[in-house]
N, C-alpha and C. Protein backbone atom coordinates (compact mmCIF):
# COMPACT_ATOMS: atom_id res chain seq x y z
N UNK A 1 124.21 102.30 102.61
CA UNK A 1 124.92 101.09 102.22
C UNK A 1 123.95 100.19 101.45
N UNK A 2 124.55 99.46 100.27
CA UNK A 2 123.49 98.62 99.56
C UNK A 2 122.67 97.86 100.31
N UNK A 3 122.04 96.89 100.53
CA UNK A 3 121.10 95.83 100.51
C UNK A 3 120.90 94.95 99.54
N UNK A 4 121.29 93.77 99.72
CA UNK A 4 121.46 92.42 98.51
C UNK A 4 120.19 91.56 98.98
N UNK A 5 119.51 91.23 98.22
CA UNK A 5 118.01 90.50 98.57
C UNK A 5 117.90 89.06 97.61
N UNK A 6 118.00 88.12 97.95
CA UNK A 6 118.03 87.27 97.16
C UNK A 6 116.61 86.47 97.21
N UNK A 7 115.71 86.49 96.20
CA UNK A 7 114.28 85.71 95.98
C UNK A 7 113.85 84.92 94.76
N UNK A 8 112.94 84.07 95.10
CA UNK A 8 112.77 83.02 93.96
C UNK A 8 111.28 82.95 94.38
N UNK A 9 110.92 82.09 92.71
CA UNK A 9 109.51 82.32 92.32
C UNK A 9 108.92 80.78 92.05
N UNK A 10 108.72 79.88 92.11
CA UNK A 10 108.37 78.59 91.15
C UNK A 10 107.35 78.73 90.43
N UNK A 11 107.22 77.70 89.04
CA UNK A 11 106.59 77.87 87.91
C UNK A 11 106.64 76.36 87.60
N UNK A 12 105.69 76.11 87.70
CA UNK A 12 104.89 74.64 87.20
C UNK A 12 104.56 74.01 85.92
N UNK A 13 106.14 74.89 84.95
CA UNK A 13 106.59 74.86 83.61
C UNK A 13 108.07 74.78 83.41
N UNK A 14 108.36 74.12 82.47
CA UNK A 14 109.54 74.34 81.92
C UNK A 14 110.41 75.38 81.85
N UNK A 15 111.50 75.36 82.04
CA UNK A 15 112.39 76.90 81.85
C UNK A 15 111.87 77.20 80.30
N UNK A 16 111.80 76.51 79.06
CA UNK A 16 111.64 76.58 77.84
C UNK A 16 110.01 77.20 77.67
N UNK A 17 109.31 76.62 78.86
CA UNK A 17 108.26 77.46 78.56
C UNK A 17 107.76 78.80 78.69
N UNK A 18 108.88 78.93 79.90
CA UNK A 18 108.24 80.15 80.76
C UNK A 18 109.79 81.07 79.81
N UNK A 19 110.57 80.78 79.45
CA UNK A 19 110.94 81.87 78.65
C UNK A 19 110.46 82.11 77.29
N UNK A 20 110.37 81.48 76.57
CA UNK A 20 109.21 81.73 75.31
C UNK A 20 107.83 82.91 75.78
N UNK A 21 107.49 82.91 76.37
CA UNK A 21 106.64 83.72 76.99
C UNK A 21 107.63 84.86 77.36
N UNK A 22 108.68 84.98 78.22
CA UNK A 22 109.06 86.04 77.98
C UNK A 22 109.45 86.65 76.92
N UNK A 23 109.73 86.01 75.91
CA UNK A 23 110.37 86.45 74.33
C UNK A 23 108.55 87.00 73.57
N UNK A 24 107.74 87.17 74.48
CA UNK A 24 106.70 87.29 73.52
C UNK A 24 105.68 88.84 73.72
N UNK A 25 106.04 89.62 72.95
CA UNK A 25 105.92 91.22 73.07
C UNK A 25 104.26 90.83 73.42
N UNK A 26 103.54 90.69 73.17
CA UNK A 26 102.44 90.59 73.49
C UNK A 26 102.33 90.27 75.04
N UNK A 27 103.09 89.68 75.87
CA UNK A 27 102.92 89.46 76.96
C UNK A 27 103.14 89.85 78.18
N UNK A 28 104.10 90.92 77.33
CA UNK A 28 104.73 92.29 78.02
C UNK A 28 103.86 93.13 77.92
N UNK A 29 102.98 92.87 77.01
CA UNK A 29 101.92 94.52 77.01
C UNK A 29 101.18 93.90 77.96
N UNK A 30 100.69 92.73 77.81
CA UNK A 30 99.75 92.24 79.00
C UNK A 30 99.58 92.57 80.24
N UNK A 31 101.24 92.17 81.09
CA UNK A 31 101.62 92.35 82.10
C UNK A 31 101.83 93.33 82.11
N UNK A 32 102.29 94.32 81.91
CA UNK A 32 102.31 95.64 81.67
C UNK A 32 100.98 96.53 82.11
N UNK A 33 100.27 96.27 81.35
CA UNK A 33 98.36 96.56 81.88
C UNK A 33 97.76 95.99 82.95
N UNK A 34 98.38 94.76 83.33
CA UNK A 34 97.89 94.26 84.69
C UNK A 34 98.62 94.80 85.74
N UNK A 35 99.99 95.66 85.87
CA UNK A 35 100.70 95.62 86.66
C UNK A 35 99.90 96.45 87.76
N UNK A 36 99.24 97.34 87.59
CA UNK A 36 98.85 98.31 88.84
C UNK A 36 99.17 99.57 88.81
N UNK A 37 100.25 99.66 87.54
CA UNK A 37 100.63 100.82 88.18
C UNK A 37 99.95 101.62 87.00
N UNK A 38 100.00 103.53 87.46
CA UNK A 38 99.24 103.96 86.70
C UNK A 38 99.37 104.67 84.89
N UNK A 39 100.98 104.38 84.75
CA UNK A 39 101.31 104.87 83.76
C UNK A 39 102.02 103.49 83.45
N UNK A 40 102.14 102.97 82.30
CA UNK A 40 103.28 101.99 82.08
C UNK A 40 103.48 101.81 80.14
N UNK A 41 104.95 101.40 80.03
CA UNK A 41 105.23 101.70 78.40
C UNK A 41 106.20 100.72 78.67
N UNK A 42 106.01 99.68 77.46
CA UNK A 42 107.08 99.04 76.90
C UNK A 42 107.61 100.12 75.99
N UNK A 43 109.18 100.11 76.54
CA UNK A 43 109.47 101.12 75.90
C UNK A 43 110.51 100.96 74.59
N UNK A 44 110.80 99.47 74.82
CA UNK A 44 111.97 98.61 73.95
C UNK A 44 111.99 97.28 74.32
N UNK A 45 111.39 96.48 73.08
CA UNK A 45 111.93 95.13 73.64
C UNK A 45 112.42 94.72 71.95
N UNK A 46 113.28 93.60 72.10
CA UNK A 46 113.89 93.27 70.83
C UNK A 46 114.20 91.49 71.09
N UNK A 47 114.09 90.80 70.28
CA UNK A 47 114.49 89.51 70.34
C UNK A 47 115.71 89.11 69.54
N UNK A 48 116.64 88.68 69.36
CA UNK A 48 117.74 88.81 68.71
C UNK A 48 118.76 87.49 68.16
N UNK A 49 119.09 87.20 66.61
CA UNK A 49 119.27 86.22 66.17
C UNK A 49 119.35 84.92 66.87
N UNK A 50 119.91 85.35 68.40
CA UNK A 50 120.63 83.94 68.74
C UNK A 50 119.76 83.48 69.83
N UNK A 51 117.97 84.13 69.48
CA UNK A 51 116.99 84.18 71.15
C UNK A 51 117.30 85.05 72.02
N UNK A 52 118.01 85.64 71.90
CA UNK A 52 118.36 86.52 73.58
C UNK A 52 116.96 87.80 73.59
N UNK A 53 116.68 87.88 74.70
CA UNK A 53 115.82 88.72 74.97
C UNK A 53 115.90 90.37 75.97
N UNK A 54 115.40 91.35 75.02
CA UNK A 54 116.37 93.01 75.75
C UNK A 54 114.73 93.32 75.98
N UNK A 55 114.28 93.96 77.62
CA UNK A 55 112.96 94.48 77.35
C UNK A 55 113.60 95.57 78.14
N UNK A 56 113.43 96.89 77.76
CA UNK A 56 112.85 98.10 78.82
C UNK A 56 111.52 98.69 79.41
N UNK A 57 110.93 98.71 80.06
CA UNK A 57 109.90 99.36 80.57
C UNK A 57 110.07 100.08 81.36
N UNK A 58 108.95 100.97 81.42
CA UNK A 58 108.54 102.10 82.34
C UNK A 58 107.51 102.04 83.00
N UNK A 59 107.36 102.32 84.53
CA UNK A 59 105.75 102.06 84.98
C UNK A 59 106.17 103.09 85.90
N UNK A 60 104.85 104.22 86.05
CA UNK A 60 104.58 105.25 86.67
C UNK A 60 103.81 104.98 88.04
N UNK A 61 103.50 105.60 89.06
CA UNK A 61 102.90 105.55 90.16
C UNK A 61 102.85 106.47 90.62
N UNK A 62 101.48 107.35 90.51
CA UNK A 62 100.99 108.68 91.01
C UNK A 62 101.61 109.04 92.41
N UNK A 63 101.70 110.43 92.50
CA UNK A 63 102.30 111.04 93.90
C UNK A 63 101.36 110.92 94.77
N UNK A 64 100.14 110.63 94.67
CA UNK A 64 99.04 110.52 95.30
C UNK A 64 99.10 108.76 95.99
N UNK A 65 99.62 107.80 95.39
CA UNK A 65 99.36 106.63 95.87
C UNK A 65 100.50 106.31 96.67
N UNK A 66 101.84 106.97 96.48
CA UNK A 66 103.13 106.55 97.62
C UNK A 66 102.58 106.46 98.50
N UNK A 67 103.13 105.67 99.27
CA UNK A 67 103.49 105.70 100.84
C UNK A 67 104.32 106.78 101.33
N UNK A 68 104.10 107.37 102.43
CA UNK A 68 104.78 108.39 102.93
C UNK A 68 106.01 108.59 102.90
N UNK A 69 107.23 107.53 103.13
CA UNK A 69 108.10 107.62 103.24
C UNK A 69 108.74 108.29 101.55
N UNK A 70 108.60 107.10 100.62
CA UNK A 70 108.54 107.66 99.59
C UNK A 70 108.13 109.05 98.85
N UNK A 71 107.29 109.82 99.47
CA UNK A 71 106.64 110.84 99.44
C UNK A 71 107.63 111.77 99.67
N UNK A 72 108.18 111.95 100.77
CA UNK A 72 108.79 112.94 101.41
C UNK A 72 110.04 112.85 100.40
N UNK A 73 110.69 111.71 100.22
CA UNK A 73 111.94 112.45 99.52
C UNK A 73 111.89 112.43 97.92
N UNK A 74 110.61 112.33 97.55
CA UNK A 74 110.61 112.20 95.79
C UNK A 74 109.46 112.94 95.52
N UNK A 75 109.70 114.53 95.15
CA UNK A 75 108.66 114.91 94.34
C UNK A 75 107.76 114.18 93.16
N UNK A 76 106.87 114.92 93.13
CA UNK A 76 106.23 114.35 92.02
C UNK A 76 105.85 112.63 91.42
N UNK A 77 105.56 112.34 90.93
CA UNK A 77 105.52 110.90 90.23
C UNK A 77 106.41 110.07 90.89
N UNK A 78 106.20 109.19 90.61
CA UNK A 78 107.32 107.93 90.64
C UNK A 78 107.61 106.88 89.73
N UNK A 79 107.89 107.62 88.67
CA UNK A 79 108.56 106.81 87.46
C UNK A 79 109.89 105.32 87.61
N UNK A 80 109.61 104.45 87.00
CA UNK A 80 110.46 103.45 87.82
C UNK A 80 110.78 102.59 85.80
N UNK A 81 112.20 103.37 85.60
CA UNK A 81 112.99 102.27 84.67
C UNK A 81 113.16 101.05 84.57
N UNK A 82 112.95 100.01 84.05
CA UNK A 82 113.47 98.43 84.43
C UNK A 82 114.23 98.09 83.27
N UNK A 83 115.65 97.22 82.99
CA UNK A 83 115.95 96.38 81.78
C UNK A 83 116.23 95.22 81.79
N UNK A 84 115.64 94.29 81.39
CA UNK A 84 115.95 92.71 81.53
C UNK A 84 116.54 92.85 79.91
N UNK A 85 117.84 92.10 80.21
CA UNK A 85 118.24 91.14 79.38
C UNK A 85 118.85 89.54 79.63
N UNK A 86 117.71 88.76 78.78
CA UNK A 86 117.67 87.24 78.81
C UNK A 86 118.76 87.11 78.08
N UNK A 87 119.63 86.17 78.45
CA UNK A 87 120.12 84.95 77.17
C UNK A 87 119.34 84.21 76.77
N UNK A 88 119.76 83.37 75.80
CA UNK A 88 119.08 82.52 75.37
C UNK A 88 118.88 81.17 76.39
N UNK A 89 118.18 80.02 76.71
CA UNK A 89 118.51 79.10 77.54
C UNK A 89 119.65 78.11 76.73
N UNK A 90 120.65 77.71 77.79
CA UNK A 90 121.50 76.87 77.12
C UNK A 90 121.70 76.02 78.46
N UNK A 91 122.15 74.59 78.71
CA UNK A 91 122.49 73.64 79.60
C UNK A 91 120.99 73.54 80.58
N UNK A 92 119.91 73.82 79.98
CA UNK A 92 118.81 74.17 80.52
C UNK A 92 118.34 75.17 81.55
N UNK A 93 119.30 76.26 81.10
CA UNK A 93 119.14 77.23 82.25
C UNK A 93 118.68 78.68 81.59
N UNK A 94 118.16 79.70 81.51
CA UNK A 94 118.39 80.81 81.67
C UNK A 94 118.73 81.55 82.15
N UNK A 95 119.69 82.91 81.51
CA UNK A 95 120.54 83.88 82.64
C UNK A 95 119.67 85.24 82.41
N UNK A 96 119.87 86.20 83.10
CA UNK A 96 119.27 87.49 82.98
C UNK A 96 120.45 88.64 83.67
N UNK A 97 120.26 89.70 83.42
CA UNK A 97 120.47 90.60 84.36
C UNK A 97 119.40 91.56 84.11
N UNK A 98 119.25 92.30 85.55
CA UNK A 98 118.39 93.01 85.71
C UNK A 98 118.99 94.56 86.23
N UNK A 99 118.57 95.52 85.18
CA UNK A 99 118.78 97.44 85.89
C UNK A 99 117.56 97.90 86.71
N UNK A 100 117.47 98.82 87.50
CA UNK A 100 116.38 99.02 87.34
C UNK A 100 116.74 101.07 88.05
N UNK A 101 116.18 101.90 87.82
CA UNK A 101 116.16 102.95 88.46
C UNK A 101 114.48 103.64 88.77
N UNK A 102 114.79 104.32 90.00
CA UNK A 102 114.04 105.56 89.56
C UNK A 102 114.24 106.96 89.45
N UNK A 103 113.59 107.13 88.09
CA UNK A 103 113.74 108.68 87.06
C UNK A 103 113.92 109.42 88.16
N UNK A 104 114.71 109.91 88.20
CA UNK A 104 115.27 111.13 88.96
C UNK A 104 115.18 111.17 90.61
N UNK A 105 115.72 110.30 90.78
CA UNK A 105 116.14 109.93 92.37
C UNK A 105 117.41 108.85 92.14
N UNK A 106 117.37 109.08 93.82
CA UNK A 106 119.28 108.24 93.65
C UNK A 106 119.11 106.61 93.99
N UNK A 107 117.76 106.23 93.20
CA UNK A 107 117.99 104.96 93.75
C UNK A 107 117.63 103.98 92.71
N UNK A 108 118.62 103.03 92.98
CA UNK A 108 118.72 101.91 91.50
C UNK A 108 119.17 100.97 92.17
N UNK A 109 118.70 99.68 91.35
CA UNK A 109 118.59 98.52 91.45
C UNK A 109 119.55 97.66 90.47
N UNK A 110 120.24 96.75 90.57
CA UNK A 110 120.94 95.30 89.77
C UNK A 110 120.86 94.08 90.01
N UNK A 111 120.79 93.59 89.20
CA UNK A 111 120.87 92.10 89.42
C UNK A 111 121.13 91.03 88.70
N UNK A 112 120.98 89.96 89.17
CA UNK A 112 121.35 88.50 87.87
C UNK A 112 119.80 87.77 88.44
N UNK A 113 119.63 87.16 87.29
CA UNK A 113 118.49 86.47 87.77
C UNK A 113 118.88 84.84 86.88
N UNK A 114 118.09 83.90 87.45
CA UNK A 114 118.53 82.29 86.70
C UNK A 114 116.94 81.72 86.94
N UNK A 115 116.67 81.25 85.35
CA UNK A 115 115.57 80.61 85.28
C UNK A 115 115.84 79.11 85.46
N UNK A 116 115.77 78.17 86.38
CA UNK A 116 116.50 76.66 86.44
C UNK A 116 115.20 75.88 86.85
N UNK A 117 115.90 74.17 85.77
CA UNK A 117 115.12 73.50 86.24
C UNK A 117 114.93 73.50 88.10
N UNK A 118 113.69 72.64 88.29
CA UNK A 118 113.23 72.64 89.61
C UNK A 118 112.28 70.90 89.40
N UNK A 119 112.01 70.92 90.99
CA UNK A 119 110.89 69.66 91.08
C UNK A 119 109.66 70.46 90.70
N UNK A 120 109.08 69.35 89.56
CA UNK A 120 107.62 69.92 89.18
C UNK A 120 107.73 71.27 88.29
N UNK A 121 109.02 72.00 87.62
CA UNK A 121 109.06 72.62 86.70
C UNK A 121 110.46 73.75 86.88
N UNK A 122 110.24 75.05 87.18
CA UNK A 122 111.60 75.84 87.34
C UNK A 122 111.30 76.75 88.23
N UNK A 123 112.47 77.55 88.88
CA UNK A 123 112.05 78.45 89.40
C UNK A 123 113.40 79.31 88.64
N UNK A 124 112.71 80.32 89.22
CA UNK A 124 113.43 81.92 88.85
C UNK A 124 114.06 82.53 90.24
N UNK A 125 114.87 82.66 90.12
CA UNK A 125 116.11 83.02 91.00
C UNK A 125 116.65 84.65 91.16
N UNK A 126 116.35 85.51 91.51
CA UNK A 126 116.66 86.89 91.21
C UNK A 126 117.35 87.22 92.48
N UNK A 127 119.28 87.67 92.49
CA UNK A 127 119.89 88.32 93.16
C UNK A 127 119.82 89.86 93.26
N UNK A 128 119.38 90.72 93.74
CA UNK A 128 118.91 92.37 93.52
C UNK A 128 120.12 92.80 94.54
N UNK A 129 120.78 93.79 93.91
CA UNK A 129 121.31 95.12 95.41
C UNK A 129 120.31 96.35 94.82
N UNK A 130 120.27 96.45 95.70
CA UNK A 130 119.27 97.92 95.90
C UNK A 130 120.12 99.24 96.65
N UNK A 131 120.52 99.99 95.79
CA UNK A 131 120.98 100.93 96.30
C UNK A 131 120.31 102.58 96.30
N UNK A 132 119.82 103.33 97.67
CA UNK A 132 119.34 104.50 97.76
C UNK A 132 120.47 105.29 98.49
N UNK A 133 120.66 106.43 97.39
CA UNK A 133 122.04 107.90 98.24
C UNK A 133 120.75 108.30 99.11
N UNK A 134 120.21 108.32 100.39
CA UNK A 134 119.95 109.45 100.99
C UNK A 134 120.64 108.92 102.43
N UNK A 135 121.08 110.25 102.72
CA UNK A 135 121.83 110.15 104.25
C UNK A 135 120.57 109.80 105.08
N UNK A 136 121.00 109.14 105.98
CA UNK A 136 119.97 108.17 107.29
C UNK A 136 118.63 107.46 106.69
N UNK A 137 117.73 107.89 106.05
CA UNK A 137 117.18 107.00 105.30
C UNK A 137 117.00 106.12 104.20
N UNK A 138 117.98 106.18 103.53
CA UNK A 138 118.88 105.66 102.27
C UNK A 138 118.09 104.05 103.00
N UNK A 139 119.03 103.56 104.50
CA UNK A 139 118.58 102.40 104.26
C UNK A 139 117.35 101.61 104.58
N UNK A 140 116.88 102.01 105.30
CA UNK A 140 115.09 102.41 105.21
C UNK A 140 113.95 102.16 103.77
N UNK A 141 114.57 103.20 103.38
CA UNK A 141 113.82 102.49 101.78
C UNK A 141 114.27 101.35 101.10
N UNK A 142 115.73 101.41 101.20
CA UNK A 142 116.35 100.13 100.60
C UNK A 142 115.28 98.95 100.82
N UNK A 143 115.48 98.64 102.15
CA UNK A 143 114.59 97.17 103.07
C UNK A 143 112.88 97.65 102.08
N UNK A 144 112.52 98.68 102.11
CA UNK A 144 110.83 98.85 101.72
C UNK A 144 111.23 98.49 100.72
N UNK A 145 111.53 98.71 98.97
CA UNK A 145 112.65 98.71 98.31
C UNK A 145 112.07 96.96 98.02
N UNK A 146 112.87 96.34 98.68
CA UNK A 146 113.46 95.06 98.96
C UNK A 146 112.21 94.43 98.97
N UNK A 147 111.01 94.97 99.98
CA UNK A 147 109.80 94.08 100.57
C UNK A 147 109.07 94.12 99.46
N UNK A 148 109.12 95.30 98.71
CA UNK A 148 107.72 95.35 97.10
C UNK A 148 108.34 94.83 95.57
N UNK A 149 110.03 94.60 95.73
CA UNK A 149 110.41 93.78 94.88
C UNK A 149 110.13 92.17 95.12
N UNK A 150 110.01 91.43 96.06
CA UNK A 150 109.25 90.32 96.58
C UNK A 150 107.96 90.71 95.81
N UNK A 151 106.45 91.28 96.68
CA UNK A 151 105.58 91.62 96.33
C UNK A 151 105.48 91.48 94.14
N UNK A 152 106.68 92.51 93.87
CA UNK A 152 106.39 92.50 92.63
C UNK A 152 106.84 90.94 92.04
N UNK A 153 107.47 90.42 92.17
CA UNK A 153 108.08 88.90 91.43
C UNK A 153 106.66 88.07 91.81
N UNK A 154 106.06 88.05 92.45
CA UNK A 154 104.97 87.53 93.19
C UNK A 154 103.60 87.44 92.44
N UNK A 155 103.31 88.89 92.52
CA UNK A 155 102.73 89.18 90.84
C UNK A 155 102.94 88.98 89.61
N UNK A 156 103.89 89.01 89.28
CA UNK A 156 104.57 88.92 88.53
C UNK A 156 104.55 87.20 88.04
N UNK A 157 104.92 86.35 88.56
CA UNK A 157 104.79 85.17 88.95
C UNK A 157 103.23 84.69 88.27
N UNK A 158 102.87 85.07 89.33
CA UNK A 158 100.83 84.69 88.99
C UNK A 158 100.20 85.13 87.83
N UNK A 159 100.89 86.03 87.67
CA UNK A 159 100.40 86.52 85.81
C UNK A 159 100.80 85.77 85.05
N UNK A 160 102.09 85.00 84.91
CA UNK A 160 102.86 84.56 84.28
C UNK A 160 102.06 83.17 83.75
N UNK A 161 101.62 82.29 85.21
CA UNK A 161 101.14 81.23 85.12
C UNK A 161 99.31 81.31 84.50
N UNK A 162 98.92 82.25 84.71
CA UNK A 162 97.44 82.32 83.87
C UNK A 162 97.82 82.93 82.58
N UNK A 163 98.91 83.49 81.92
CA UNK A 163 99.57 83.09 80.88
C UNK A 163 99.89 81.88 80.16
N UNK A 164 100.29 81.21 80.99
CA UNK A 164 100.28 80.08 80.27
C UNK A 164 99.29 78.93 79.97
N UNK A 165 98.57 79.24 81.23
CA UNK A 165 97.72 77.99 81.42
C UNK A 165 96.07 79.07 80.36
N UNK A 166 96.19 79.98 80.06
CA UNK A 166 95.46 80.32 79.11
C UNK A 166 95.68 80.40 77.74
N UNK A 167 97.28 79.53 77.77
CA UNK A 167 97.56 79.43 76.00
C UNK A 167 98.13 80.80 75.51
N UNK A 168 99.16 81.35 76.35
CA UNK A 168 99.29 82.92 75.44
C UNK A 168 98.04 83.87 75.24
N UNK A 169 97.24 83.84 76.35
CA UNK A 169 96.08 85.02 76.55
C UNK A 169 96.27 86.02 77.44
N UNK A 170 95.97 86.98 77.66
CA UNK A 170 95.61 87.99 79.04
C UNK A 170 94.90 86.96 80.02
N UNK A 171 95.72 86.74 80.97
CA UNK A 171 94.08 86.40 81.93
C UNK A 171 93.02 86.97 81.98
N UNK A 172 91.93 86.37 82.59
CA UNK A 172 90.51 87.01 82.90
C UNK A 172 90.21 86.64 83.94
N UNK A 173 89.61 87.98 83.90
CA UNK A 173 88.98 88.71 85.70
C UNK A 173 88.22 86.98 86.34
């Protein structure tokens, strides 16, 4: 059965700021190279007349670094699809939805996400269902699933802000 996880991030910037940064291919390769994981490809991103923002990526994670559970029911690699598409911000908000799978297993991810003002700047709002087909442990991973999508927005998050506060740079070590 799905699992619906609802989490938020704050950002000590403007919705206008912190999406400009997402509209910025360079910052996707960034994060991308910082993420951890051991294979990763922007594999499509496009910005589009009216601002709206389409990214796909791919990030790999050796069979060697799963956690067990994961192990047992996914040969090989662990290739993990993602697609954000932004609107543009309008009424000072940003909308998103989010896909996400992994390559050849039964388990995928959706969502809406909302970049909104906040006290002291915005936060980011991400509704996820997480859905895994395996009989009896299906929901097991879901919840693990659930705990490293936290983890990842988190990261995700902290990159974001030495992004900005470095002017559109990579952070440094």
């Amino acid at each position: 059965m799905p699992r619906t996880f609802t989490l938020s991030e704050h950002y000590p910037a403007s919705v206008e700021q912190v999406y400009a940064v997402f509209a910025d291919e360079h910052y996707w390769r960034a994060r991308l190279a910082e993420s951890g994981a051991d294979v990763v490809a922007l594999d499509e991103m496009t910005v589009g007349p009216d601002g709206g923002v389409d990214v796909l990526t791919t990030q790999g994670i050796h069979r060697t670094k799963l956690p067990a559970l994961a192990a047992q029911f996914h040969p090989g690699n662990l290739d993990v699809a993602r697609h954000e598409t932004w609107h543009p911000v309008r009424d000072g908000r940003a909308r998103a939805q989010v896909v996400g799978k992994v390559v050849g297993a039964p388990a995928k991810l959706s969502g809406d996400a909302v970049l909104a003002p906040a006290s002291g700047g915005c936060e980011l709002r991400l509704t996820a269902t997480v859905q895994v087909d395996i009989p009896l442990v299906g929901g097991k991973i879901e919840s693990f699933i659930g705990g490293q999508l936290a983890e990842l927005m988190t990261t995700e998050q902290r990159f974001t802000l030495a992004w900005l506060r470095q002017g559109g740079a990579a952070p440094t070590a």
